[in-house]
Protein backbone atom coordinates (compact mmCIF):
# COMPACT_ATOMS: atom_id res chain seq x y z
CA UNK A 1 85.34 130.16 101.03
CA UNK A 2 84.90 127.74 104.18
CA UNK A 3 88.93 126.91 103.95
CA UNK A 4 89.36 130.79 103.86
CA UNK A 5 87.18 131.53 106.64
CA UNK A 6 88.80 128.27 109.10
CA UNK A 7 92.35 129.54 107.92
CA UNK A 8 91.00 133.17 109.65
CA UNK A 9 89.88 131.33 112.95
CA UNK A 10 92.87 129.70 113.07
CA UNK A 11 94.99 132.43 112.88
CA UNK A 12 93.18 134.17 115.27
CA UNK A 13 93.77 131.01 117.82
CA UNK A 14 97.29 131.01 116.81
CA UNK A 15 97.32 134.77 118.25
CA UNK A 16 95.58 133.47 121.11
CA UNK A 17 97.75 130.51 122.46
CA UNK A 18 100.83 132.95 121.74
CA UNK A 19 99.66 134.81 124.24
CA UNK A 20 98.94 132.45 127.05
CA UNK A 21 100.55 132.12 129.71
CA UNK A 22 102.41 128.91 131.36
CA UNK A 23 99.34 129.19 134.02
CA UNK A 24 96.91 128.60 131.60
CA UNK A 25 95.94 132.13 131.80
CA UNK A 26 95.17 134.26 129.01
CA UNK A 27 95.87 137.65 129.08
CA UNK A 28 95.18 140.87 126.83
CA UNK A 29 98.16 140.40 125.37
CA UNK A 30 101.77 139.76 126.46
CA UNK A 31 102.57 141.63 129.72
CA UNK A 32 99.01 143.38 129.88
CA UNK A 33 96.21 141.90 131.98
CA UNK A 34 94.01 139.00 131.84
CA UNK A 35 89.97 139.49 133.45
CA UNK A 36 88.01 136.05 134.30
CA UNK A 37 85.47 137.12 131.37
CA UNK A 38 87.76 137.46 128.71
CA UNK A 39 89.72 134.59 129.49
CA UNK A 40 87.10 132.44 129.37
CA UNK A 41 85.83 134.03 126.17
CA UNK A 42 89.42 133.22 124.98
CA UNK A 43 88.95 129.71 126.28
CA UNK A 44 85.70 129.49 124.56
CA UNK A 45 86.93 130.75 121.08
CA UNK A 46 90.45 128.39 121.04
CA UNK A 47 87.47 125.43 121.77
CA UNK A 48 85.67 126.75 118.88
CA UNK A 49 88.69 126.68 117.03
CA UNK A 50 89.57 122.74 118.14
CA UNK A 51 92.36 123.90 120.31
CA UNK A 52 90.50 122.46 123.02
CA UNK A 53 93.84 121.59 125.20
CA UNK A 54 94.35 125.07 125.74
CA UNK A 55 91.08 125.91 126.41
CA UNK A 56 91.21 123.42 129.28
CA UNK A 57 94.65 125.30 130.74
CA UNK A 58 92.62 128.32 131.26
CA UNK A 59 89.94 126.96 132.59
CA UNK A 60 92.30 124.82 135.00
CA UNK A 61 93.67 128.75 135.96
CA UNK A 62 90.15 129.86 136.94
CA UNK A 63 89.76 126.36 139.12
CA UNK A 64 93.19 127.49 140.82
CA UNK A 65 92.42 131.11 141.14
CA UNK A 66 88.95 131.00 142.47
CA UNK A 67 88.01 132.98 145.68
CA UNK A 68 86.45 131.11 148.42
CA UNK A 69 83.72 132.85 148.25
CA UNK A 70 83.23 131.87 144.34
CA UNK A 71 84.74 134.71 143.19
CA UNK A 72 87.18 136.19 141.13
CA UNK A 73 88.85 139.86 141.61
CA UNK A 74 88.57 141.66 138.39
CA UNK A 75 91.72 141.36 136.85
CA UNK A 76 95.36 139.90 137.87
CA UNK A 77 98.50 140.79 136.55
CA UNK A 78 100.90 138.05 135.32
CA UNK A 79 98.67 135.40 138.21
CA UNK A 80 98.73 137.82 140.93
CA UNK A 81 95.46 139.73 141.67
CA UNK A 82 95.33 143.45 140.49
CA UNK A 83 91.87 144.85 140.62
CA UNK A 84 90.47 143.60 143.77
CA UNK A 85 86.63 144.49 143.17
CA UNK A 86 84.38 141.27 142.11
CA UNK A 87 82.53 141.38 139.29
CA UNK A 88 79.68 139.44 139.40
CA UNK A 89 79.24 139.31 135.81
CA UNK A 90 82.95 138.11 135.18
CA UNK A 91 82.25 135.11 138.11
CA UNK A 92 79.60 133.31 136.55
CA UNK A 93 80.86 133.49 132.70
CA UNK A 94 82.59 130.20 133.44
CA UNK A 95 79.51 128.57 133.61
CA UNK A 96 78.54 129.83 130.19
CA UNK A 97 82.24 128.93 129.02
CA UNK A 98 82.41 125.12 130.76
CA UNK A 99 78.77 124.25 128.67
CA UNK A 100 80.51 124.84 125.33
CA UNK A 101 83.39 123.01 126.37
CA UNK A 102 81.18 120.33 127.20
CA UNK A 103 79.60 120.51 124.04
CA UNK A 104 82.53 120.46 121.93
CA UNK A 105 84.40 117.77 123.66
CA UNK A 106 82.07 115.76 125.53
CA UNK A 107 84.45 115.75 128.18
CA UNK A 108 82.00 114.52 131.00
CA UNK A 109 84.96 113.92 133.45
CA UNK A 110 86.75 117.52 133.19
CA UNK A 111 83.06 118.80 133.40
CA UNK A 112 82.36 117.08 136.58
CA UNK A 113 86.18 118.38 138.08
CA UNK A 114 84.95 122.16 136.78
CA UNK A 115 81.39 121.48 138.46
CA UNK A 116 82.44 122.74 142.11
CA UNK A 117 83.76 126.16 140.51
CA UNK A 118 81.02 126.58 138.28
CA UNK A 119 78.24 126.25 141.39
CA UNK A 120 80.56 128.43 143.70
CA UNK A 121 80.43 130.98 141.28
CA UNK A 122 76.73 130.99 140.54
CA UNK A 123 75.87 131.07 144.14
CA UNK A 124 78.35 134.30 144.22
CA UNK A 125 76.28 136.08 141.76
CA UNK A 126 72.94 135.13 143.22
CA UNK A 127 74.27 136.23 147.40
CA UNK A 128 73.87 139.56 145.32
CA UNK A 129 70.17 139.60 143.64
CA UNK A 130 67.68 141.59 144.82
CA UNK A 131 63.81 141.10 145.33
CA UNK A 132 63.33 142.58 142.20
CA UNK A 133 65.27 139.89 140.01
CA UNK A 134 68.25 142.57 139.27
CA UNK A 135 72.13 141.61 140.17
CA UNK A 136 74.17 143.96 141.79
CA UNK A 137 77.03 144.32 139.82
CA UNK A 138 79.57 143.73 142.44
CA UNK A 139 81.03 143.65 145.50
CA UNK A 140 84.70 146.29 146.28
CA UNK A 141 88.01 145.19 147.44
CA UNK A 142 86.52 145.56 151.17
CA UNK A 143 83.45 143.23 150.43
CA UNK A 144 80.47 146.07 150.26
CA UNK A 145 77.77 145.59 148.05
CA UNK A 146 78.16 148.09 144.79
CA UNK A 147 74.40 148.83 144.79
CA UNK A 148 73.09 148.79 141.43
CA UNK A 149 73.09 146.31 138.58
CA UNK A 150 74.55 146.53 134.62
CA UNK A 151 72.11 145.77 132.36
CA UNK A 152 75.01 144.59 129.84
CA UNK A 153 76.80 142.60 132.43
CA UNK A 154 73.04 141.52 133.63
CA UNK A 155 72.33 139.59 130.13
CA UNK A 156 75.78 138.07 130.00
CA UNK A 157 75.35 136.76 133.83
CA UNK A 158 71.71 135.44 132.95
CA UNK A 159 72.98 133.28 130.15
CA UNK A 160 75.77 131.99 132.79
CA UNK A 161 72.98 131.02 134.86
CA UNK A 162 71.47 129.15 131.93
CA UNK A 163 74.35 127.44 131.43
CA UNK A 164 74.85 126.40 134.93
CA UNK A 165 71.17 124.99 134.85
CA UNK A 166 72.38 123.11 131.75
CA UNK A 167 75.33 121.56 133.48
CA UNK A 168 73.70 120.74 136.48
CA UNK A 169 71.04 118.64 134.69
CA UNK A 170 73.84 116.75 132.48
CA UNK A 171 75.70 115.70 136.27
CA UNK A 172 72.14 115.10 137.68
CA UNK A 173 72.05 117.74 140.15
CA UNK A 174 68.79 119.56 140.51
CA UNK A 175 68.95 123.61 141.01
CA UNK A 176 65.21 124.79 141.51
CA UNK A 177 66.65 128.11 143.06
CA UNK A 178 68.59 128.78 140.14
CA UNK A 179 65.67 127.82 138.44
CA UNK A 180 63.60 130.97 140.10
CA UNK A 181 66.81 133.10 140.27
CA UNK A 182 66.75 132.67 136.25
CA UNK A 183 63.50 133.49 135.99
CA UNK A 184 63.45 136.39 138.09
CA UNK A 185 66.38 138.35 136.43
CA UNK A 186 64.86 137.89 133.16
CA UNK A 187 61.81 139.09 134.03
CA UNK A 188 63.69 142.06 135.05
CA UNK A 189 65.49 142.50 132.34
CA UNK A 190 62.52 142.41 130.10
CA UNK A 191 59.84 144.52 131.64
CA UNK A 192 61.79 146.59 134.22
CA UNK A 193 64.38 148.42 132.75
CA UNK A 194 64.24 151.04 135.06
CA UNK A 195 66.11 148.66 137.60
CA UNK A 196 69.28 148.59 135.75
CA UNK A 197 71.97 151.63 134.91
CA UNK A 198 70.54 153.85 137.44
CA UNK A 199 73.26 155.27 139.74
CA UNK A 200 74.69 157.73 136.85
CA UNK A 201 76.73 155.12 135.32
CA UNK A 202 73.79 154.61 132.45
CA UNK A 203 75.50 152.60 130.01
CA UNK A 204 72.61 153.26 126.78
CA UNK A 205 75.62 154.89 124.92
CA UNK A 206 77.65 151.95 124.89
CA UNK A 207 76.87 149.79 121.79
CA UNK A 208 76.94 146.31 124.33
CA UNK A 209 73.81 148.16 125.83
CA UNK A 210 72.23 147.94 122.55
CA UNK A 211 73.11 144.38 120.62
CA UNK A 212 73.72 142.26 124.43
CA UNK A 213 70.09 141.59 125.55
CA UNK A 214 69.94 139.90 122.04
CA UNK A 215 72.99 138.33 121.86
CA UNK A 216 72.42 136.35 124.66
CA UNK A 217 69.04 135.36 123.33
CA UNK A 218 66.71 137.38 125.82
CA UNK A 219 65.05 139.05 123.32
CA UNK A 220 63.89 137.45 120.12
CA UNK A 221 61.70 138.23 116.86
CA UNK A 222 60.32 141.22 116.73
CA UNK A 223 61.26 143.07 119.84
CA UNK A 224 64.97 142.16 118.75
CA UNK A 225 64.69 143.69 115.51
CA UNK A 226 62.62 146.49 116.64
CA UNK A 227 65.98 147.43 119.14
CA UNK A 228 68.18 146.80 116.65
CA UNK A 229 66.61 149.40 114.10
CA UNK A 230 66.49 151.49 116.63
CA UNK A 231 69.85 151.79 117.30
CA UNK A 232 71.48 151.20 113.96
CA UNK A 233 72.51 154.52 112.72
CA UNK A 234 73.53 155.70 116.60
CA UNK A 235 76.13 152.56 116.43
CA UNK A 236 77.08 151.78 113.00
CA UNK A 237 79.48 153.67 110.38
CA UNK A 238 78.51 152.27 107.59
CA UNK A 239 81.19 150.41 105.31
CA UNK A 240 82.90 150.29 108.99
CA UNK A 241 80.73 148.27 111.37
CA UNK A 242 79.99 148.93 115.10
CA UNK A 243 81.24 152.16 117.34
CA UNK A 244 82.38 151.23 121.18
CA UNK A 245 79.80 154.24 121.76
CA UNK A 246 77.31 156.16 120.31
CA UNK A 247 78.97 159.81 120.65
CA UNK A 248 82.81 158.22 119.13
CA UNK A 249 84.27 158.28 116.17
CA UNK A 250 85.69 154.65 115.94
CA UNK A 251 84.86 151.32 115.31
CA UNK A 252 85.94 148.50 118.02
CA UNK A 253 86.36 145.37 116.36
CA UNK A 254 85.49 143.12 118.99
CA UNK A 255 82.15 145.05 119.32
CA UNK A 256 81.58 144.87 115.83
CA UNK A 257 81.77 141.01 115.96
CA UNK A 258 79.30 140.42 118.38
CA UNK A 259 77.26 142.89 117.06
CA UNK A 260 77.66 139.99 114.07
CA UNK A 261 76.47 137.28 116.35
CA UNK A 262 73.38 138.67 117.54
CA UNK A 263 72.48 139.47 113.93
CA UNK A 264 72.97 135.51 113.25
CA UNK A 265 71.05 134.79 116.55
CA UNK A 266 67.84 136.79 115.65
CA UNK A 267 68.46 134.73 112.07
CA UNK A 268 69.43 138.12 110.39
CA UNK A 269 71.98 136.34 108.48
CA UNK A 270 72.30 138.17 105.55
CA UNK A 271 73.09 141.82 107.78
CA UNK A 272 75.36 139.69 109.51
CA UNK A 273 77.19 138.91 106.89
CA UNK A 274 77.50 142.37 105.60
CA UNK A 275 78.95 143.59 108.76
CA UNK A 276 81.55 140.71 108.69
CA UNK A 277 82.78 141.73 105.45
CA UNK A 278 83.00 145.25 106.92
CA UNK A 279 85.10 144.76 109.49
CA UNK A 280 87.88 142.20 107.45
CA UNK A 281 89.42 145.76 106.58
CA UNK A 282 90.60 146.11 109.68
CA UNK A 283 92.71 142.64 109.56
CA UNK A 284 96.16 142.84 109.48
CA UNK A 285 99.42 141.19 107.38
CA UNK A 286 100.07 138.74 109.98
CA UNK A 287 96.24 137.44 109.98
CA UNK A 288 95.33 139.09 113.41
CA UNK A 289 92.51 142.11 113.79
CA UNK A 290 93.45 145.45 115.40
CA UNK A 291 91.57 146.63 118.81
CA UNK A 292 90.10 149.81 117.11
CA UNK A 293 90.07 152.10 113.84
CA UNK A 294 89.47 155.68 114.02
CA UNK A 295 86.82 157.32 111.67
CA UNK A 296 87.21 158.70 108.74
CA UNK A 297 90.65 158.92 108.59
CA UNK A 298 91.55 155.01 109.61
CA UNK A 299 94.26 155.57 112.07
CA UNK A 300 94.73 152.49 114.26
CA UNK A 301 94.37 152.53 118.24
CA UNK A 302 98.29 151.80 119.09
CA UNK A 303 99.47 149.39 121.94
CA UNK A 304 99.65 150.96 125.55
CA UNK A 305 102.54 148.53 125.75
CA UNK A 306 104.32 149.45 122.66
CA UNK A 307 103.41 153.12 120.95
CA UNK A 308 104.79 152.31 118.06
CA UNK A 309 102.36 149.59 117.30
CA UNK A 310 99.12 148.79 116.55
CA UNK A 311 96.57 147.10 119.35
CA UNK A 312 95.63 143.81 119.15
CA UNK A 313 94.58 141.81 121.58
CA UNK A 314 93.18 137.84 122.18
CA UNK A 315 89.92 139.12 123.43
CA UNK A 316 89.39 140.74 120.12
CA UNK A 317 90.84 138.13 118.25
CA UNK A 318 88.18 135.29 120.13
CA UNK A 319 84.73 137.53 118.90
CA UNK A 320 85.86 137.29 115.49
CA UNK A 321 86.07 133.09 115.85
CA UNK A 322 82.72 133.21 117.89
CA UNK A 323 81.45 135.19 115.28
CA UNK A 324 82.75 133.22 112.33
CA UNK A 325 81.61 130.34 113.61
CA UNK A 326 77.88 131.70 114.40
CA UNK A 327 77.36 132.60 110.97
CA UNK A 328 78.34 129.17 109.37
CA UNK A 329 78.44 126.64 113.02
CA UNK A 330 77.43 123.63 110.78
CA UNK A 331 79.61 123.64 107.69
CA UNK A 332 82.52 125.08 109.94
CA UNK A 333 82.16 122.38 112.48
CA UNK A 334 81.76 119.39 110.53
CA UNK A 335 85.22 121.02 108.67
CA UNK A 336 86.48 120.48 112.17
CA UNK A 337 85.90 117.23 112.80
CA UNK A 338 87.25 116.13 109.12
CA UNK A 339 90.88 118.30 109.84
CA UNK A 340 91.07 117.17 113.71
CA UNK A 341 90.49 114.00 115.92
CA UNK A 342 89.94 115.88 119.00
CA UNK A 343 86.61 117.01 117.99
């Protein structure tokens, strides 16, 4: 079972690195676009994966790329900047992406190179935070403050802060105001949701809304598995897995996996498990998962690119090795180290 499972993650990284660009950037998928947040969840995947070379290419592409002011514009388009709103959420993910590197390859000198991108970015996210802990999501292509904060993109930019704390300590730099900053969005997050989602772009129908805040490890025992009953039969098909939102008919994949990995981070293993063997349906002959299935009748969300064929895309294809390797880290790990050096 664990060779069967490692020969899925690997074909998933295969996908991945076939899609990279010379830049180190990783795109969607060949002539699509690639977002700082999901290449660095590619980046973190291909690590998980022991393709850590590649991992450090992208990360090299967000050194390169970086805004002065820490940033990142939204999205480029083969290197050249597309979207030119800043997403504070998509800035600090690096940090979060750089600790795992760290972790995997004990690579204390490429940490220490990444260290000035990782603290410019931080500081970008934190310019934005308000009294009341919250990040504003953003700033727009003619610097102005969006004014309102996501609490999806919230979670995912608290555990970047984490994980620039984390970093800091291991180069022996002390961050007390990211310390307090931490602290303070949490807070937030926890008892104030009333400061997040509130200028009519209220995100509760989106599944991320749901699973995130646990996923990340914000909430825990029984408040986690009080929110996930909650929202079980508004997100899940059963025999499927997880919807993108609550009112559509379909099943993302890539949702459906990290629903699967904050079921194995609130220890629900044996749900999380289920929903994994859900979602293998949607795997295709050449050992890559498709964007998005369509309920009940299973038609597959086709490529913008190319009509004619199914999605699939590296984002995707990186939650299913995060997931695969949340459910089984130790066993799957240690299989690592046996098959490759470079762990």
């Amino acid at each position: 079972m664990l060779e069967d499972i490692q020969r899925l993650i690997q074909s998933q990284a295969d996908f991945i690195i076939s899609q990279q660009l010379p830049s180190g950037a990783i795109p969607w998928y060949r002539g699509g676009i690639t977002d700082p947040w999901d290449n660095v969840e590619s980046a973190m995947a291909l690590d998980f994966s022991g393709r850590s070379i590649e991992a450090s290419l992208a990360y090299r592409w967000m050194r390169d790329t970086q805004n002065p002011d820490g940033s990142w514009y939204s999205s480029y388009h083969n290197d050249k900047p597309q979207n030119l709103t800043k997403d504070t959420n998509f800035s600090t993910y690096i940090a979060t992406g750089m600790w795992f590197h760290y972790l995997i390859t004990q690579d204390l000198d490429f940490l220490r190179y990444m260290w000035p991108t990782v603290e410019k970015s931080i500081n970008f996210a934190l310019s934005l935070q308000q009294p009341g802990g919250e990040i504003y999501w953003g700033l727009s292509e003619n610097n102005e403050a969006w004014p309102g904060a996501i609490l999806t993109a919230s979670s995912s930019t608290w555990l970047s802060i984490k994980c620039g704390i984390r970093i800091a300590k291991n180069l022996g730099v002390d961050k007390p105001d990211w310390n307090k900053a931490c602290q303070k969005l949490a807070r937030a997050i926890k008892e104030h949701p009333e400061r997040f989602d509130r200028l009519g772009e209220d995100k509760s129908g989106h599944a991320m809304t749901w699973y995130y805040p646990i996923l990340v490890g914000l909430l825990k025992g029984k408040q986690a598995e009080e929110r996930i009953s909650r929202g079980w039969q508004d997100f899940v098909i059963d025999g499927w897995g997880c919807k993108c939102f609550a009112d559509r008919q379909s099943v993302c994949v890539a949702e459906t996996f990290e629903l699967v990995l904050a079921l194995s981070r609130m220890d629900a293993q044996d749900k999380a498990k289920m929903v994994l063997d859900w979602v293998l349906q949607f795997l295709d002959s050449d050992g890559v998962f498709y964007r998005e299935a369509y309920w009940p009748q299973r038609e597959i969300r086709r490529s913008e690119l190319e009509p004619q064929v199914p999605e699939k895309n590296t984002w995707t294809s990186a939650a299913a090795i995060l997931a695969m390797v949340a459910l089984d880290r130790i066993k799957i790990l240690r299989f690592h180290r046996s098959q490759n050096t470079g762990l």
